[in-house]
Structure formats: structure tokens, C-alpha cells
N, C-alpha and C. Protein backbone atom coordinates (compact mmCIF):
# COMPACT_ATOMS: atom_id res chain seq x y z
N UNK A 1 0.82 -1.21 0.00
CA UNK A 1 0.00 0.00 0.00
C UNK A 1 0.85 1.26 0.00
N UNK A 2 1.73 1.21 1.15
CA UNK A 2 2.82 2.68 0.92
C UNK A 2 3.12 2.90 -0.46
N UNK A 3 3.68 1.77 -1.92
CA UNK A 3 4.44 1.91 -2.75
C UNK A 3 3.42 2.18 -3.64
N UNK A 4 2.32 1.92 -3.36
CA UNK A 4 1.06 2.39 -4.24
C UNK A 4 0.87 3.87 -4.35
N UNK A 5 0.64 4.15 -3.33
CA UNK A 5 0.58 6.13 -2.80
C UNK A 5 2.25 7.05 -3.38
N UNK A 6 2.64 5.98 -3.28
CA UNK A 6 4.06 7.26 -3.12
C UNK A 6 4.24 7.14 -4.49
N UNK A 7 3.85 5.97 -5.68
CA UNK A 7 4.17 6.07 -6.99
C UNK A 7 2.86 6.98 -7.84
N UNK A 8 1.78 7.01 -6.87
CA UNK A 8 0.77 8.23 -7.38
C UNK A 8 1.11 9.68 -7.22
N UNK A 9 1.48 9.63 -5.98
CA UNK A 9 2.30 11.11 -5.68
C UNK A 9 3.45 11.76 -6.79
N UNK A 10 4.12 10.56 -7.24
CA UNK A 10 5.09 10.96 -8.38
C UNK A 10 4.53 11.23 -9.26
N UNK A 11 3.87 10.72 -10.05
CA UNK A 11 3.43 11.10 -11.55
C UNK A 11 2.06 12.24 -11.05
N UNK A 12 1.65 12.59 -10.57
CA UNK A 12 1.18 14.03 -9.91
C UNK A 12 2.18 15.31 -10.11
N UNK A 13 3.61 15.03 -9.98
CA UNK A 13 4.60 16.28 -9.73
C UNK A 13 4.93 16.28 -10.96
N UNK A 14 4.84 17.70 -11.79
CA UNK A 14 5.77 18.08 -13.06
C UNK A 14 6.83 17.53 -13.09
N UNK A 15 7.18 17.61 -14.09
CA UNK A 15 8.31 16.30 -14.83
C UNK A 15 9.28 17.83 -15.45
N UNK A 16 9.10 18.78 -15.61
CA UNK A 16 10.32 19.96 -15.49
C UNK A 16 9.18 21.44 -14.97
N UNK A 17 10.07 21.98 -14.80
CA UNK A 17 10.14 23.20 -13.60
C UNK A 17 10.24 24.53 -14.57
N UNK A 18 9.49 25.42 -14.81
CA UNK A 18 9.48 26.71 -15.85
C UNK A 18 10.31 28.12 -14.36
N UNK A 19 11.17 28.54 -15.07
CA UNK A 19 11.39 29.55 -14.12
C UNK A 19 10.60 30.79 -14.61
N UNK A 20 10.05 31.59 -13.10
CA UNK A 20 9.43 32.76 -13.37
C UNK A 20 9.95 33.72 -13.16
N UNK A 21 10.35 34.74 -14.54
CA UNK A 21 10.48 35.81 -14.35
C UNK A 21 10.08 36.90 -15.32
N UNK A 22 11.09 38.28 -15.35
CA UNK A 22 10.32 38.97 -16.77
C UNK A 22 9.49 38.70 -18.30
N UNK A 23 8.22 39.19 -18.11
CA UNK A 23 8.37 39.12 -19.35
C UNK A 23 8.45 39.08 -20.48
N UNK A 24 8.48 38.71 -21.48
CA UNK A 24 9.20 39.76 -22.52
C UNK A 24 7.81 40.27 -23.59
N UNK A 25 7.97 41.44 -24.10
CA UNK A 25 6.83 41.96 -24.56
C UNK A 25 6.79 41.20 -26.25
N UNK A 26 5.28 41.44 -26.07
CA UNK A 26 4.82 40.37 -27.46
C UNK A 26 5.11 40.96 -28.37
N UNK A 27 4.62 40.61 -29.39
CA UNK A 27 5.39 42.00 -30.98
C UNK A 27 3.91 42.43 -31.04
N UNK A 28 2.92 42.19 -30.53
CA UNK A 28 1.20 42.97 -30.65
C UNK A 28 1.29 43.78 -29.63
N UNK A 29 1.77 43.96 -28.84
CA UNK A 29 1.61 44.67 -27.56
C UNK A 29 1.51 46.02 -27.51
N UNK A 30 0.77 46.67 -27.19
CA UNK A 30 0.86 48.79 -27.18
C UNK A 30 1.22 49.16 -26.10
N UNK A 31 2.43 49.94 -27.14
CA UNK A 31 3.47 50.97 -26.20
C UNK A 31 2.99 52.31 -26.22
N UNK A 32 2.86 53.07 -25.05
CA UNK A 32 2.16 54.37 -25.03
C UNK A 32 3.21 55.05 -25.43
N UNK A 33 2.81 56.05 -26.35
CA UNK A 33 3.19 56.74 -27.15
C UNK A 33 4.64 57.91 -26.01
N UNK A 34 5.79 58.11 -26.48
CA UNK A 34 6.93 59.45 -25.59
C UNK A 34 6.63 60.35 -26.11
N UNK A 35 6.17 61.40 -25.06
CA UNK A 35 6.40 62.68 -26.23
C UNK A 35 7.93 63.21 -25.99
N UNK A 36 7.80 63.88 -26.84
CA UNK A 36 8.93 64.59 -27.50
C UNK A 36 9.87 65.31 -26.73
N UNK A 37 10.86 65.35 -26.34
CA UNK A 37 11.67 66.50 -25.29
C UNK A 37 11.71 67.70 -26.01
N UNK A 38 11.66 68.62 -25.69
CA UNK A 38 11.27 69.87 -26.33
C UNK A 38 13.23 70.35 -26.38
N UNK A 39 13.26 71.05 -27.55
CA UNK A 39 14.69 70.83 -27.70
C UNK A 39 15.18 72.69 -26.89
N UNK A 40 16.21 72.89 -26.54
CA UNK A 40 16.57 73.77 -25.72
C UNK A 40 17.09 75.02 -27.16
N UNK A 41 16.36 76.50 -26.44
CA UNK A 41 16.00 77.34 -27.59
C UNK A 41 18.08 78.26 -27.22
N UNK A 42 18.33 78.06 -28.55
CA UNK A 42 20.02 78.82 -28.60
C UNK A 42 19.52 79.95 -28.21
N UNK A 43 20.58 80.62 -27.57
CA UNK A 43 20.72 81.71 -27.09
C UNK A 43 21.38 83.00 -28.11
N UNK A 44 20.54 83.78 -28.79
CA UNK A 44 20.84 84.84 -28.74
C UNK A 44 21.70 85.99 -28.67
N UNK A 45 22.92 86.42 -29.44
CA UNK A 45 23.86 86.89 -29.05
C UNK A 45 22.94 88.79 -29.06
N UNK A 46 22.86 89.32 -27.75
CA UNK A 46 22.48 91.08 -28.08
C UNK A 46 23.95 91.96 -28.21
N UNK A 47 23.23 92.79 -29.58
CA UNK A 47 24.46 93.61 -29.94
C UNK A 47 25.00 94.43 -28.92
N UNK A 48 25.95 95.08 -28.60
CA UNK A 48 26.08 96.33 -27.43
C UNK A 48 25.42 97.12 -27.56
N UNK A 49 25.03 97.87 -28.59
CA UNK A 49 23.80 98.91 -28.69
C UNK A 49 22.95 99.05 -28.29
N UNK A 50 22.34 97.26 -28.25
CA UNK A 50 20.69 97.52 -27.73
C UNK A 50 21.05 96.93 -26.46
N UNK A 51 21.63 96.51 -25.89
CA UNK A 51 22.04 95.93 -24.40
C UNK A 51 22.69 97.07 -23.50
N UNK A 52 22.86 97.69 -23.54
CA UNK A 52 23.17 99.63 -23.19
C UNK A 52 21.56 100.33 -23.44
N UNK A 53 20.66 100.34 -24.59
CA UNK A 53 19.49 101.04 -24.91
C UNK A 53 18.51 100.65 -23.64
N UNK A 54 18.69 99.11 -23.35
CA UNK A 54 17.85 98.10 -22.37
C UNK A 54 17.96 98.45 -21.21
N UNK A 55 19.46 98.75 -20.88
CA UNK A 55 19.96 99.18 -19.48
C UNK A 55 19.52 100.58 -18.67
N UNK A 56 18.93 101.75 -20.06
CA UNK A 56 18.39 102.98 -19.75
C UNK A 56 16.90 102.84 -18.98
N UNK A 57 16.65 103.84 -17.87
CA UNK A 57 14.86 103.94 -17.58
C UNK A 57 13.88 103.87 -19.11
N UNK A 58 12.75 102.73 -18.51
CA UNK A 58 12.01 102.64 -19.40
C UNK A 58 10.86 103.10 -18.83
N UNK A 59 10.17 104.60 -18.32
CA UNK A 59 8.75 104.65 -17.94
C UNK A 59 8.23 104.36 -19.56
N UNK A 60 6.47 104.33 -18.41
CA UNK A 60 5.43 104.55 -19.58
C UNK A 60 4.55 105.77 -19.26
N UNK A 61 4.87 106.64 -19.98
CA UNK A 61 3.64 107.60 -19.94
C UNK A 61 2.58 107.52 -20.46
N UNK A 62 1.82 107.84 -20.03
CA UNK A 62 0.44 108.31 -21.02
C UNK A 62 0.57 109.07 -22.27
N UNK A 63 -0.58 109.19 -23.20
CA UNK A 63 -0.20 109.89 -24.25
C UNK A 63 0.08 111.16 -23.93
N UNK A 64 -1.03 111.88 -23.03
CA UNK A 64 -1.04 113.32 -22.32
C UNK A 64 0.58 114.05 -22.07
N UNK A 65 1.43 112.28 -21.14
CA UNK A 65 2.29 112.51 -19.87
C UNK A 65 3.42 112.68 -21.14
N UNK A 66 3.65 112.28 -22.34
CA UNK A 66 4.86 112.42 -23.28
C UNK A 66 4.46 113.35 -24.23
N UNK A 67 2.86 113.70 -24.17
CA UNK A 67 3.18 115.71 -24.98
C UNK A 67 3.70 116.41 -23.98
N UNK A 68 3.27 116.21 -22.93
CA UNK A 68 3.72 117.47 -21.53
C UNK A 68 5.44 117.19 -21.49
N UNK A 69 5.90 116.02 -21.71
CA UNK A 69 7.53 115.92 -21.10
C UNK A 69 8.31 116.16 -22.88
N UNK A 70 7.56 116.29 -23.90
CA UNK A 70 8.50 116.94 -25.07
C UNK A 70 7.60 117.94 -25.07
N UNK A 71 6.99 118.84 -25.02
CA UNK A 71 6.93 120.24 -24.85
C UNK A 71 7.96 121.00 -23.64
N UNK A 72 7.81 120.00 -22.64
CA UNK A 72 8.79 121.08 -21.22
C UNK A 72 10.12 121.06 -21.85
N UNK A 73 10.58 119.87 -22.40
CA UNK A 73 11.76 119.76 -22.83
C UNK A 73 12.32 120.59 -23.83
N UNK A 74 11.31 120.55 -24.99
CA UNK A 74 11.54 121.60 -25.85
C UNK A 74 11.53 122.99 -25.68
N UNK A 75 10.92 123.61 -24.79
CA UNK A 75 10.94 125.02 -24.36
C UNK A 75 11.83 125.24 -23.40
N UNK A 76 12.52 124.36 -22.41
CA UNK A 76 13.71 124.42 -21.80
C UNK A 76 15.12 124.66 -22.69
N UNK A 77 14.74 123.81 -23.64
CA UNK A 77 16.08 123.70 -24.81
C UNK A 77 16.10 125.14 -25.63
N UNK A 78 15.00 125.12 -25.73
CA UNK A 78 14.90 126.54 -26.53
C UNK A 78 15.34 128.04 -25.54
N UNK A 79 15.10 127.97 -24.46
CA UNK A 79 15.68 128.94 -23.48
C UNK A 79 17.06 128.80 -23.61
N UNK A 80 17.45 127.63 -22.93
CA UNK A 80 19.04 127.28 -23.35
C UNK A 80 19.96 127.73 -24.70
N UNK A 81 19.37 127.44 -25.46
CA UNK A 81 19.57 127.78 -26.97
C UNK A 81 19.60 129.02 -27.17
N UNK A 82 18.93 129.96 -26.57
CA UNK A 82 18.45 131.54 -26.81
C UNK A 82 19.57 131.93 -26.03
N UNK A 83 19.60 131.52 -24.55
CA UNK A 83 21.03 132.23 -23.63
C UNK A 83 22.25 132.03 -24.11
N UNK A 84 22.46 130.12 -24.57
CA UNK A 84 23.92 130.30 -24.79
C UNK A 84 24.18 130.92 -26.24
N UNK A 85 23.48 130.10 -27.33
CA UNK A 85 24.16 129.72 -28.36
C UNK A 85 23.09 131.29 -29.26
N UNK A 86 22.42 131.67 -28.70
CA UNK A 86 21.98 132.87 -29.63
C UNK A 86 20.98 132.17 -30.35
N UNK A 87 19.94 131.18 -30.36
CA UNK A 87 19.32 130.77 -30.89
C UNK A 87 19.64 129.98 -31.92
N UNK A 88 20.73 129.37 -32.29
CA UNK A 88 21.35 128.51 -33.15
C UNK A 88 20.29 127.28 -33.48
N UNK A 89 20.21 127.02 -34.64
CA UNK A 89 19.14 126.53 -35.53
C UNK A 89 19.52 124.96 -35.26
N UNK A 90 20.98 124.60 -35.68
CA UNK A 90 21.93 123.64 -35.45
C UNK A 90 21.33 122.72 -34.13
N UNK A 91 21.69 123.63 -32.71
CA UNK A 91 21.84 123.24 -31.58
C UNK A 91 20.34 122.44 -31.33
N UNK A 92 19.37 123.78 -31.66
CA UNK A 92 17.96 123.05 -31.36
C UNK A 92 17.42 121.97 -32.28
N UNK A 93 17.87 122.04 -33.57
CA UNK A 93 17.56 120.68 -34.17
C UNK A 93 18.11 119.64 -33.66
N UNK A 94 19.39 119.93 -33.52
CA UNK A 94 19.84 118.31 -32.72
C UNK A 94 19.35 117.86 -31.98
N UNK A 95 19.30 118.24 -30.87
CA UNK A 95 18.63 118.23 -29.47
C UNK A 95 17.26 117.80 -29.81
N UNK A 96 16.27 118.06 -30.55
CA UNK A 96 14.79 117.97 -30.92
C UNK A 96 15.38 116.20 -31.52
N UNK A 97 16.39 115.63 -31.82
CA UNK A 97 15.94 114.12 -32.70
C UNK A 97 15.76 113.59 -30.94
N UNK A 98 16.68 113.51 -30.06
CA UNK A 98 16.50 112.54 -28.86
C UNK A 98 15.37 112.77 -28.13
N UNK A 99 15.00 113.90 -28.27
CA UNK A 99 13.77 114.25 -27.37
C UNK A 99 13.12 113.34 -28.08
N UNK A 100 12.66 113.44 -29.34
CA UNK A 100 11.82 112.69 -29.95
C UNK A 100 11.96 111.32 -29.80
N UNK A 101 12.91 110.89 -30.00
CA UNK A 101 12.91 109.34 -29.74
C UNK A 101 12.44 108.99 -28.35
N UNK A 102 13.23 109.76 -27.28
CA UNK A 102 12.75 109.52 -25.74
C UNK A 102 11.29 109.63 -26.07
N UNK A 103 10.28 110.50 -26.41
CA UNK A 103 8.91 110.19 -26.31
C UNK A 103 8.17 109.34 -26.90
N UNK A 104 8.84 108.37 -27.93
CA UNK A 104 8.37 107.56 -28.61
C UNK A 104 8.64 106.48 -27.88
N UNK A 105 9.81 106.29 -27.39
CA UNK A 105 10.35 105.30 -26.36
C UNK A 105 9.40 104.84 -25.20
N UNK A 106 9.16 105.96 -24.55
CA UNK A 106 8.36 106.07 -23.15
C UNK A 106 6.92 105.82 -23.18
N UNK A 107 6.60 106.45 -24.75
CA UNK A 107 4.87 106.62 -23.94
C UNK A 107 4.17 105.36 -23.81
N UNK A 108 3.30 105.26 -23.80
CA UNK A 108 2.83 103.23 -23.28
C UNK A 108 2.34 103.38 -24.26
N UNK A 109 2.35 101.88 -24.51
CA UNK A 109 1.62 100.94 -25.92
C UNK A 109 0.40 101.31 -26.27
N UNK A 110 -0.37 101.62 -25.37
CA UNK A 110 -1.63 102.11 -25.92
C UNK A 110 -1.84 103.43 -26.51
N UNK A 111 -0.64 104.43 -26.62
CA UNK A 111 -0.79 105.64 -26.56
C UNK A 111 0.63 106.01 -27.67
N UNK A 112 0.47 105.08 -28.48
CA UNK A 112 1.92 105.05 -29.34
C UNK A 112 1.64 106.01 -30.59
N UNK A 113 0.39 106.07 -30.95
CA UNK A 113 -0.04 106.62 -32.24
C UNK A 113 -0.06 108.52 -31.36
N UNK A 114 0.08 108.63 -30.32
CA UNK A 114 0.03 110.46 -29.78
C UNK A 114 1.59 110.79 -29.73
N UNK A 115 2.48 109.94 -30.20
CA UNK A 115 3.89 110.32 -30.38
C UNK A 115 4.36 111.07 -31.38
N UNK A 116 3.91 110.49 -32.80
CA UNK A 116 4.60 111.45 -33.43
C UNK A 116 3.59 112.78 -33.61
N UNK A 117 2.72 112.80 -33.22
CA UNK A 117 1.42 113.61 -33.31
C UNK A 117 1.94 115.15 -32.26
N UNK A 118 2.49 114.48 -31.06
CA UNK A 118 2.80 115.28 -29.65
C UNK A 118 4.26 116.10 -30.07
N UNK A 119 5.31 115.29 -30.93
CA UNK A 119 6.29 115.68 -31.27
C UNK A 119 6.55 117.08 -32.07
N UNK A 120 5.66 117.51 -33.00
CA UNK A 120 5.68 118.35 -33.71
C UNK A 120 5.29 119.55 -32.92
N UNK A 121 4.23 119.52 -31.93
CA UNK A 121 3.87 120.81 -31.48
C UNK A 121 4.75 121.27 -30.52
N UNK A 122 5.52 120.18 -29.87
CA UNK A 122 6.47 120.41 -29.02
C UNK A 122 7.24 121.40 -29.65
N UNK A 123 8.21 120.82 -30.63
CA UNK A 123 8.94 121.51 -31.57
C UNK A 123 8.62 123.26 -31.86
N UNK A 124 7.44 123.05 -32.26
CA UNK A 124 6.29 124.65 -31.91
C UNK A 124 6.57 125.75 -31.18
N UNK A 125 6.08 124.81 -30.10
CA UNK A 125 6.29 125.59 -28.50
C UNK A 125 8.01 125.50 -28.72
N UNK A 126 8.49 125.36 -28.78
CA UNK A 126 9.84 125.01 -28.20
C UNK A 126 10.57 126.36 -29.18
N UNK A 127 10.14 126.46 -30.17
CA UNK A 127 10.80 127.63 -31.17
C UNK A 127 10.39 128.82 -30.77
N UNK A 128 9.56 129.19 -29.54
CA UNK A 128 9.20 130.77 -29.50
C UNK A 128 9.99 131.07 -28.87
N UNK A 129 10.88 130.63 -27.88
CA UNK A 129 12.09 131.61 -26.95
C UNK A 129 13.38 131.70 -28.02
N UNK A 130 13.52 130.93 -29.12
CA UNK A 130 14.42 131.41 -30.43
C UNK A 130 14.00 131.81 -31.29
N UNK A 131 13.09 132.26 -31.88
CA UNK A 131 12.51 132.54 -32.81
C UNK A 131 12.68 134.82 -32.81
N UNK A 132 12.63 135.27 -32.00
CA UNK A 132 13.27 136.09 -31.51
C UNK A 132 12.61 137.39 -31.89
N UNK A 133 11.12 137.17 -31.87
CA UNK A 133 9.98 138.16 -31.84
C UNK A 133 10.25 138.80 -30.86
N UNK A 134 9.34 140.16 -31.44
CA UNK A 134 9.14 140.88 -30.22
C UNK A 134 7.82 141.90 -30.67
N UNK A 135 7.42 142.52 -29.13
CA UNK A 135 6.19 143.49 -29.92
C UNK A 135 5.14 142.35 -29.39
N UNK A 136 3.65 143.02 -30.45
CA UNK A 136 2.33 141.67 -29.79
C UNK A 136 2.48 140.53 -30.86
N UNK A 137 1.09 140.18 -30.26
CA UNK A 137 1.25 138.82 -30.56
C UNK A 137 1.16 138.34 -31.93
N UNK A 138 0.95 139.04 -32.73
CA UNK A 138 0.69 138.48 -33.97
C UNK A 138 2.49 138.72 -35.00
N UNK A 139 3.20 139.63 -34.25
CA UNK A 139 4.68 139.73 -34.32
C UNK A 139 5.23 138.53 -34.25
N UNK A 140 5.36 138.18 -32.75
CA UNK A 140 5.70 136.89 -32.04
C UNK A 140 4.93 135.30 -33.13
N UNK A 141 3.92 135.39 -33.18
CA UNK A 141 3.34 134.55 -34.41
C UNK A 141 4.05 134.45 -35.61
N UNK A 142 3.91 135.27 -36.30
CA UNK A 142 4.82 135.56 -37.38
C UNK A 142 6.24 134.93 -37.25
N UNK A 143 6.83 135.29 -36.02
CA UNK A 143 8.19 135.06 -36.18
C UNK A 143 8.09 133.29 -35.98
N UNK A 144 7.58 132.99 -35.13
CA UNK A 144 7.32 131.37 -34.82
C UNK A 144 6.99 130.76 -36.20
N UNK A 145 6.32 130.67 -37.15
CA UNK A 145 5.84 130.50 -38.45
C UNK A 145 7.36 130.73 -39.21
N UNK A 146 7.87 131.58 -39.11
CA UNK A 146 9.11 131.86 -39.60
C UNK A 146 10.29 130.68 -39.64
N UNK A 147 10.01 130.70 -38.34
CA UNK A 147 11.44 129.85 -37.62
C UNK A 147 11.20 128.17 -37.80
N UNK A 148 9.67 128.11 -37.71
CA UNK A 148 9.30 126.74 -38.05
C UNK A 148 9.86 126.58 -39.83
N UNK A 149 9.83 127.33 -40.21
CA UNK A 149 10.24 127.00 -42.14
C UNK A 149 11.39 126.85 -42.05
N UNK A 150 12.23 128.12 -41.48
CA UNK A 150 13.81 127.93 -41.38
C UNK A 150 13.96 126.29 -41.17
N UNK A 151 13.43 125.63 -39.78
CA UNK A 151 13.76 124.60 -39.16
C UNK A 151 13.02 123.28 -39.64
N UNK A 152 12.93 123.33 -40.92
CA UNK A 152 11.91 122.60 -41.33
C UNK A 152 12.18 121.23 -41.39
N UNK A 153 13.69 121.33 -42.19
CA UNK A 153 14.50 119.75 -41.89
C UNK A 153 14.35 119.29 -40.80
N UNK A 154 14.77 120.06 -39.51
CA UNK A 154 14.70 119.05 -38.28
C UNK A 154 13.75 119.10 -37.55
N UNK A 155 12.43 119.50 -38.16
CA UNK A 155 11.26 119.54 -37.63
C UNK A 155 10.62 118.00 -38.12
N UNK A 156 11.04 117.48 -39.68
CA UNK A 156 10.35 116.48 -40.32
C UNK A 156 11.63 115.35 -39.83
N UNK A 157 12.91 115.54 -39.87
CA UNK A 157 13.95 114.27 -39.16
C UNK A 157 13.38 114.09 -37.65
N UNK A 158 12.70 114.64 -36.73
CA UNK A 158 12.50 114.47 -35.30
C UNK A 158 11.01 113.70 -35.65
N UNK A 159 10.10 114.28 -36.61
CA UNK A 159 8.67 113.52 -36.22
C UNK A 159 9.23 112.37 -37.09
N UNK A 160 9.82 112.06 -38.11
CA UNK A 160 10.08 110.77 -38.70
C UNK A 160 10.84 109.51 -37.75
N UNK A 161 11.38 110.42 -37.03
CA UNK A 161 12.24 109.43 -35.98
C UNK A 161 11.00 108.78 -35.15
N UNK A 162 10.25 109.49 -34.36
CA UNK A 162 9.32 109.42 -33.25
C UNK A 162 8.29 108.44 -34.06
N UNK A 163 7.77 108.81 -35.60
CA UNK A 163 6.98 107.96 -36.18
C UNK A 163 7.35 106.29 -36.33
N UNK A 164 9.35 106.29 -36.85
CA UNK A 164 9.26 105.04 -36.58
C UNK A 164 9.68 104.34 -35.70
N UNK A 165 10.32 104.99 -34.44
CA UNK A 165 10.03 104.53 -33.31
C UNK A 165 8.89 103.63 -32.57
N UNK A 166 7.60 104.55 -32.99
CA UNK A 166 6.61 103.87 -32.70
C UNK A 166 5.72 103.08 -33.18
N UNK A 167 6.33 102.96 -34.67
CA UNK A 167 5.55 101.64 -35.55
C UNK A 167 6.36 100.09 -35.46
N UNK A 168 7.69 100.28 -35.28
CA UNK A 168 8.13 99.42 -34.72
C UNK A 168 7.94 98.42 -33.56
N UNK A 169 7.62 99.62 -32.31
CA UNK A 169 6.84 99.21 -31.18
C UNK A 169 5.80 98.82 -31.39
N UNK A 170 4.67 98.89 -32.41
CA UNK A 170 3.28 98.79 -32.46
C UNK A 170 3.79 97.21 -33.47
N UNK A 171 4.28 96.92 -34.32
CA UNK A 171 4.89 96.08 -35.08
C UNK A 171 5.35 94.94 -33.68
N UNK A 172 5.91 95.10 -32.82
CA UNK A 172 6.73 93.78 -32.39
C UNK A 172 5.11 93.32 -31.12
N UNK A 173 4.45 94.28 -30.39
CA UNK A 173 3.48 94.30 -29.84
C UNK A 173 2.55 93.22 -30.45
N UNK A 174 2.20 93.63 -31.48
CA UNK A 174 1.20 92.86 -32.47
C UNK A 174 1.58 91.13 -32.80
N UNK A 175 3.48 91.20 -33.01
CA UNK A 175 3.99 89.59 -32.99
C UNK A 175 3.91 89.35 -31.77
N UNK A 176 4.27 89.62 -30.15
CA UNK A 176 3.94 89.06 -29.02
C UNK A 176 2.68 88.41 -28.86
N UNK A 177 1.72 89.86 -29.48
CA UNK A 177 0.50 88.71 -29.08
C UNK A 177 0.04 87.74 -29.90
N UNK A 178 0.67 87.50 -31.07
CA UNK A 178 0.20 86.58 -31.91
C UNK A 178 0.92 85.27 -31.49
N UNK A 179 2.11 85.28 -31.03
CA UNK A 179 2.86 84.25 -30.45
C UNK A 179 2.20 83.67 -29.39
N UNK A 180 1.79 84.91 -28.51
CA UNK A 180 0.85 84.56 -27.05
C UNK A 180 -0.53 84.02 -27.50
N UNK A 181 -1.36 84.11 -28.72
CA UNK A 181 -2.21 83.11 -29.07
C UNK A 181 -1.50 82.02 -29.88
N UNK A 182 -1.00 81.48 -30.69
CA UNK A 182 -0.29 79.94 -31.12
C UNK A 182 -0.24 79.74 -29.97
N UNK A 183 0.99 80.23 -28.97
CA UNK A 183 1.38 79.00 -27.85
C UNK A 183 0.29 78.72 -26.72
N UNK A 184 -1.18 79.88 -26.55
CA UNK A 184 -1.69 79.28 -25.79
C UNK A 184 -3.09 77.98 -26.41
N UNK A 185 -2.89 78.09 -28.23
CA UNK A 185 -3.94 76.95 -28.74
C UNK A 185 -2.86 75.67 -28.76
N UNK A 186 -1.51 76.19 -28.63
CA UNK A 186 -1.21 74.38 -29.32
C UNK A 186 -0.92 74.04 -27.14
N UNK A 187 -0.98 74.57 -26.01
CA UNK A 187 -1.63 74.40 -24.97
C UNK A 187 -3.14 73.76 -25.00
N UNK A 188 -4.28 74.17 -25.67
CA UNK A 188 -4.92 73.78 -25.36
C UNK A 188 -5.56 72.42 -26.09
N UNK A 189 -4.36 72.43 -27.31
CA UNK A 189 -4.42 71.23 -28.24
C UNK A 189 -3.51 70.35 -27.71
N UNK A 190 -2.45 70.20 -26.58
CA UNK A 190 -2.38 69.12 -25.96
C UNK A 190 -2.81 68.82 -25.17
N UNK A 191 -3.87 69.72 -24.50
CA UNK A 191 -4.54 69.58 -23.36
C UNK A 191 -5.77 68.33 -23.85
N UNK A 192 -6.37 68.43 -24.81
CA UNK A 192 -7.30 67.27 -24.90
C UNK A 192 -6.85 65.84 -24.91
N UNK A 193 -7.89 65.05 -24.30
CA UNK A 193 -7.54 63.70 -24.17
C UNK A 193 -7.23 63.10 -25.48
N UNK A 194 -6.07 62.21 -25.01
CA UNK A 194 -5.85 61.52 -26.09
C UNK A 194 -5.18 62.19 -27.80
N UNK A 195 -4.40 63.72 -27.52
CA UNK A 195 -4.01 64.25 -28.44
C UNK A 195 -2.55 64.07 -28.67
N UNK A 196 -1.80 63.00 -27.42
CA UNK A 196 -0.44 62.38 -27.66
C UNK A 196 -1.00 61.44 -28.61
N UNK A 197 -1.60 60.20 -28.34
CA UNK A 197 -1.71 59.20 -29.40
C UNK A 197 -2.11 59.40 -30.67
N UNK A 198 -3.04 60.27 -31.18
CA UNK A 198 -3.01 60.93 -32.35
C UNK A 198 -2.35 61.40 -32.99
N UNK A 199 -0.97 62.06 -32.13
CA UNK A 199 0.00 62.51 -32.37
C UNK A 199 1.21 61.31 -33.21
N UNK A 200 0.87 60.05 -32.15
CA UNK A 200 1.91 59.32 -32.56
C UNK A 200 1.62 58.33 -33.59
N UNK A 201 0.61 58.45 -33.89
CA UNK A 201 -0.04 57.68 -34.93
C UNK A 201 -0.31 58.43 -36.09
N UNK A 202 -0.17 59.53 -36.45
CA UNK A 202 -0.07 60.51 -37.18
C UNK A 202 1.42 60.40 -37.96
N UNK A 203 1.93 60.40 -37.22
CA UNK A 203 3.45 59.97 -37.68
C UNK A 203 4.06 61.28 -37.43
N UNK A 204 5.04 61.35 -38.31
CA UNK A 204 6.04 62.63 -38.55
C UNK A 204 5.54 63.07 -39.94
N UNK A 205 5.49 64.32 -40.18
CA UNK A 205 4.77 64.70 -41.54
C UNK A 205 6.20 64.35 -42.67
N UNK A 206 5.60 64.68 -43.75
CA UNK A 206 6.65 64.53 -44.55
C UNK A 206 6.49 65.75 -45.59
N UNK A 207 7.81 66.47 -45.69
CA UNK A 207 8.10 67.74 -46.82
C UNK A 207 7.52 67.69 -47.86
């Protein structure tokens, strides 16, 4: 009886032994899709020019706040101009291109189109303490009208500066926000479910 049981017990036990471990993936099997490492953006070399321009105060004025600061400026310059230099045509044109740029520079984005607009009257005002009337007012008029023709070149080099000063600005404004809509749709185009696997099943386009 023992040799009966113990030869049933044998042919009961596997006859070889499978070891368990990893294992290995089928060739049907789905692999969830990697996305992509986003590749690291080169850096930029800035010229010295504009890395010095960057380094200057950048307020924003209002349109109001950059007619009021190139008018004061210009009628300060023009005093100056009258004491030292005798009203020199030279001195105050020069002086009138940076003003102009500073107000094109400064005034805020919303208020870019009152730049070259603000620039010219400045210029205006700014020619009656050289202009070198005297007597009433229609003297003093006269002579201002005068001095504006004399100064006519650097009346049209100061608003041309200030003009493209600020189309430029209105120009790179307009690409920010167009950049700031792409990058916030292709955000919300990976945001939907399931827009990696579409992705990877889509393939890579071809030229």
C-alpha cells in the first residue's frame, strides 16, 4: 500500500520546472506613445547697442504725460539755446531728434499713435524763446511760423524718428500677441484627451 501512494504522488509532480520571471513583450503589444523632449532654444547673441538702450529707464507715460515731457523739454532747450548759443538753428535741431525718440520710447503701448502727433507741437512751442519776436502777438506769431520754415529739416527728421520709433513698437506688440495666441492653442491642443496618441499615430509629416 505505501508503494502504491508514493508512486501516485510521483506522476502528480511536473516532470520539469518553468522559471518565473520577466516578461518579454509580445510583438502585438501597445506601447504608449513618448512625447517629444522639447529641444533647448540657442541663445541669442544682443548687440552692445541695444544691451546699453535696455539698461536705460524705461517709464510709460500716457499719451497726455509724453506731450507734456516733449513740450517742457523743448521750451527748456529753446531757453538754453536763446542764452547760450543765440538761438542757433543747429543746436535746437539736434537736441529735438533725442527728445523725440525719448517720447516715442516712453509713452505706453496704448498711446503710441500720440507720439509722433505730440512731437511736432512740441517743436512749436519750443521755437518761441528762439525765434526772436518781439512786440504783440501776432509779431511773435509771425516770427514762430518763420522759424518753423527755417527749421523745417529738423522739424520732419525728429517727427520721422518718433513715427518710426513707434511703428516698430506697435509692429513687435502685435507679434507678441500673436505668439501669445499659437502658444496658448497648441496648450490647449495638448490639453485634450488623447491628443499624444493621435500625435503618434499621425506619424512625422513629410516635406
Amino acid at each position: 500500500m505505501e508503494q502504491h501512494r508514493t508512486g501516485r504522488y510521483q506522476r502528480r509532480t511536473p516532470s520539469s520546472h518553468v522559471p518565473r520571471g520577466p516578461l518579454a513583450p509580445s510583438a502585438g503589444a501597445y506601447r504608449a506613445p513618448v512625447a517629444p523632449t522639447a529641444s533647448v532654444p540657442s541663445v541669442r547673441r544682443v548687440p552692445p547697442l541695444v544691451a546699453a538702450l535696455r539698461q536705460l529707464p524705461s517709464p510709460r507715460l500716457t499719451g497726455l504725460g509724453a506731450g507734456l515731457f516733449a513740450a517742457v523739454s523743448m521750451v527748456f532747450l529753446g531757453f538754453v539755446d536763446d542764452l547760450l548759443f543765440d538761438g542757433s538753428a543747429a543746436f535746437f535741431g539736434v537736441l529735438f531728434l533725442p527728445v523725440s525718440a525719448a517720447t516715442a520710447l516712453w509713452v505706453r503701448t496704448a498711446d503710441l499713435v500720440t507720439a509722433p502727433i505730440g512731437v511736432p507741437i512740441a517743436f512749436a512751442l519750443g521755437t518761441v524763446p528762439v525765434s526772436g519776436g518781439t512786440g504783440g502777438f501776432v509779431t511773435q506769431a509771425m516770427a514762430v511760423v518763420t522759424s518753423l520754415a527755417m527749421h523745417a529739416g529738423w522739424l520732419y527728421g525728429g517727427t520721422l524718428v518718433a513715427g518710426v520709433i513707434a511703428s516698430v513698437r506697435k509692429i513687435r506688440q502685435m507679434g507678441r500677441r500673436q505668439s501669445e495666441r499659437d502658444a496658448a492653442a497648441r496648450a490647449a491642443e495638448s490639453a485634450r484627451p488623447g491628443a499624444a496618441v493621435r500625435a503618434a499615430l499621425r506619424g512625422p509629416r513629410r516635406g
